[in-house]
Protein backbone atom coordinates (compact mmCIF):
# COMPACT_ATOMS: atom_id res chain seq x y z
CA UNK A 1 0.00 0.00 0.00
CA UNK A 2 2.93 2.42 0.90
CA UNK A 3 3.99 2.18 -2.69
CA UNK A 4 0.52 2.83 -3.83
CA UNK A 5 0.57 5.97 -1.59
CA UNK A 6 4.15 7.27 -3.63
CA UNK A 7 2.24 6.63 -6.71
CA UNK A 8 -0.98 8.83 -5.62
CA UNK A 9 0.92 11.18 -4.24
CA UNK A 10 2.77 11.70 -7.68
CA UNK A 11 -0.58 12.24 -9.37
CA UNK A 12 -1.64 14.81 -6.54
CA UNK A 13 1.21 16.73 -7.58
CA UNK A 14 1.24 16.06 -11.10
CA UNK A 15 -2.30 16.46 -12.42
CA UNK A 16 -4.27 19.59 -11.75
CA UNK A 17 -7.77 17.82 -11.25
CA UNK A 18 -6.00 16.28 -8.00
CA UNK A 19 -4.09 19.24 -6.23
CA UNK A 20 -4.82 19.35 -2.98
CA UNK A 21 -6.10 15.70 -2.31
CA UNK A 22 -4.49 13.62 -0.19
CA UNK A 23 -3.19 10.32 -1.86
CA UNK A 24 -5.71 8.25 0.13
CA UNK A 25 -8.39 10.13 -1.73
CA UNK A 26 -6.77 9.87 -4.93
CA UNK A 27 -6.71 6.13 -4.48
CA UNK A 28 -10.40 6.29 -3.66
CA UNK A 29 -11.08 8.05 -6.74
CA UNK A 30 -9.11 5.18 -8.96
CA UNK A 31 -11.33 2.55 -7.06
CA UNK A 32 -15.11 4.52 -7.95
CA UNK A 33 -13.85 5.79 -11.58
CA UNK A 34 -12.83 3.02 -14.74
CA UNK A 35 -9.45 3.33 -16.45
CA UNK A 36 -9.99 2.90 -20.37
CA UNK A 37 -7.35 2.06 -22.97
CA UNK A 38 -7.60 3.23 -26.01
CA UNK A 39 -5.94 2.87 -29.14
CA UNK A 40 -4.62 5.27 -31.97
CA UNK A 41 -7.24 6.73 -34.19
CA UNK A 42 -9.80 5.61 -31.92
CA UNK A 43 -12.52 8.54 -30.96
CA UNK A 44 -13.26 8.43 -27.20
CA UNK A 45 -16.48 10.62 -28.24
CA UNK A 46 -17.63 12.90 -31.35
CA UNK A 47 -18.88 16.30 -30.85
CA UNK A 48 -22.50 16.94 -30.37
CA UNK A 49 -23.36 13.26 -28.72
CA UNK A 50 -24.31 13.20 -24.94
CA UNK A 51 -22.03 12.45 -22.37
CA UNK A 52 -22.17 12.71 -18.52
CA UNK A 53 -18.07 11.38 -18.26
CA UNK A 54 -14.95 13.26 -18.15
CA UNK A 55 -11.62 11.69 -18.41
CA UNK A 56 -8.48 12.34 -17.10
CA UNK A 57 -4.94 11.45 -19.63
CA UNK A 58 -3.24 8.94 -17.18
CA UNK A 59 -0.69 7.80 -20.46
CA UNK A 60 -0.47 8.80 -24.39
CA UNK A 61 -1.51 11.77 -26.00
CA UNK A 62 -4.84 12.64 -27.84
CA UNK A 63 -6.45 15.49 -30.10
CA UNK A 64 -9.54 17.63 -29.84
CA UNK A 65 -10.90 17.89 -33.25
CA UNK A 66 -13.74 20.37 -34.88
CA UNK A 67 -14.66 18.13 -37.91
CA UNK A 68 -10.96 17.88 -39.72
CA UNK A 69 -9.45 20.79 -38.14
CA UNK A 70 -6.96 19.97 -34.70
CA UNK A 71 -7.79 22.15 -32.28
CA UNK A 72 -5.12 21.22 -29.52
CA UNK A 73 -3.30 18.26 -28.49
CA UNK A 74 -3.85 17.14 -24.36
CA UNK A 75 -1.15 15.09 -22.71
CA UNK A 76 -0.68 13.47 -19.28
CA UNK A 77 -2.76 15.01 -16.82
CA UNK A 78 -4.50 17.08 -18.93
CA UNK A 79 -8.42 16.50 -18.61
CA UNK A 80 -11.26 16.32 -21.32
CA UNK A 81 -15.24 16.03 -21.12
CA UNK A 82 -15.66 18.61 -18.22
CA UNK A 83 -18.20 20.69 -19.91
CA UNK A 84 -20.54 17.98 -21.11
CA UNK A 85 -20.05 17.08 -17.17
CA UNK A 86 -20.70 20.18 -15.66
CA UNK A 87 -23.36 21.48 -18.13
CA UNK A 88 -25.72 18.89 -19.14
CA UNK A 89 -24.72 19.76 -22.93
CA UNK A 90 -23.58 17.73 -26.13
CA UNK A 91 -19.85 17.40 -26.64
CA UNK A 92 -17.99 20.25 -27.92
CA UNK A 93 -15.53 18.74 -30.07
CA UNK A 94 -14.56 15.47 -30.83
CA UNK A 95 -11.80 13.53 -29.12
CA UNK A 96 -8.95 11.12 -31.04
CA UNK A 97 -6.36 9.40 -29.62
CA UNK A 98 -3.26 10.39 -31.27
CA UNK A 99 -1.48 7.50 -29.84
CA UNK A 100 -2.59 4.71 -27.54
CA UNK A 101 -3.66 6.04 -24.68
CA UNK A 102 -4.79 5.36 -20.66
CA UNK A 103 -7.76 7.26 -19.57
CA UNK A 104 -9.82 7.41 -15.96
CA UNK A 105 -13.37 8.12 -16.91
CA UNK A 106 -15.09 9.44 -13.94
CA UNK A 107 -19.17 9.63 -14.67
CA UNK A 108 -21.44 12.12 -12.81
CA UNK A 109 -22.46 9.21 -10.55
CA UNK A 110 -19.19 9.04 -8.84
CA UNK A 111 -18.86 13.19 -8.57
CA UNK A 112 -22.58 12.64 -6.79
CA UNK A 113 -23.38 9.83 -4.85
CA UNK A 114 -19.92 7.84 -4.68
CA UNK A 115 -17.52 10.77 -3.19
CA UNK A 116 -17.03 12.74 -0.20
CA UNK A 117 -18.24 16.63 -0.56
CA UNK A 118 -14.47 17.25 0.00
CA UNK A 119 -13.15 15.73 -2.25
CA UNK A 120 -16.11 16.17 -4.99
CA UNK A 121 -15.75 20.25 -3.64
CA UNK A 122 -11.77 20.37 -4.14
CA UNK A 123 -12.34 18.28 -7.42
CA UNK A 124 -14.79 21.00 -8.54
CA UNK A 125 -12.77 24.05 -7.47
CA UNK A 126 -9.84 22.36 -9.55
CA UNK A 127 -12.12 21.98 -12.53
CA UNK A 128 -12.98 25.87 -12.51
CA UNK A 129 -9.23 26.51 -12.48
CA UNK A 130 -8.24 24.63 -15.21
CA UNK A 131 -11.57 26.18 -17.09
CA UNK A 132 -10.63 29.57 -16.24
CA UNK A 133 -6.80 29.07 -17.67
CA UNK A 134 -7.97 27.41 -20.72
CA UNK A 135 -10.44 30.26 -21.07
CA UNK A 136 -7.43 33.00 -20.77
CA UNK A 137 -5.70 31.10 -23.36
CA UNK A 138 -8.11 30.93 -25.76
CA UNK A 139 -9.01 34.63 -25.44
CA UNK A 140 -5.15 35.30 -25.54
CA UNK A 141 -4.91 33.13 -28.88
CA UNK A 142 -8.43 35.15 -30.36
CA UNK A 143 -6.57 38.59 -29.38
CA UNK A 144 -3.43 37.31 -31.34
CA UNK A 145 -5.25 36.30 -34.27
CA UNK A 146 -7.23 39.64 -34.52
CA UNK A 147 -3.68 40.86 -34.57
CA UNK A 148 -4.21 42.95 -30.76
């Protein structure tokens, strides 16, 4: 288990979605959410289709696409399917992996009835972080375009 711990802890400081969780919740989270493996060129989900899952990259490397166009490329630790989470909407682009790739999928049901407000809170607050910077760099990347 003490090894297990190292290897949580390494994720707490590591990936954004975990920061300030203690490696015993980490673990927990592992345990309620699925790990998914998925292979190049396979889609994890196409724009517009419901989803109440977001994943988090645990290994490889994938691609968020707007039909044929690449809009970014997400690596380790970089999360995906938030909005559709948060929002109740249809996907907003769709997701490829651009190499094989280990995902944990954590559903809505685990965020409400599987854990603790604390950790579902500090997950949450996380989630608006990483929201918030992606939003700056987006507007950042508009302004640049428009030649600001």
């Amino acid at each position: 288990m003490e090894e297990n711990l190292a290897k949580y802890q390494k994720l707490v400081d590591h990936v954004d979605i975990f920061h300030g969780l203690r490696p015993a919740d980490v673990h927990k989270i592992f345990q309620k959410g699925m790990t998914v493996r998925v292979t190049k060129g396979e889609t994890v989900f196409y724009k517009e289709t419901e989803g109440n899952q977001m994943y988090v990259i645990l290994g490889g490397k994938v691609g968020v696409f707007d039909g044929p166009k690449m809009l970014a490329k997400l690596t380790v630790g970089m999360t995906f399917g938030e909005i559709s989470l948060l929002n109740n909407e249809p996907r907003t682009a769709t997701i490829v992996a651009l190499e094989a790739t280990n995902l944990l999928m954590l559903s809505e049901e685990v965020f409400q009835k599987l854990l603790t407000k604390r950790v579902a809170v500090q997950i949450l607050l996380n989630m608006s972080r990483m929201m918030g910077k992606r939003l700056a760099a987006s507007n950042l990347m508009v302004r640049e375009q428009e030649g600001r």
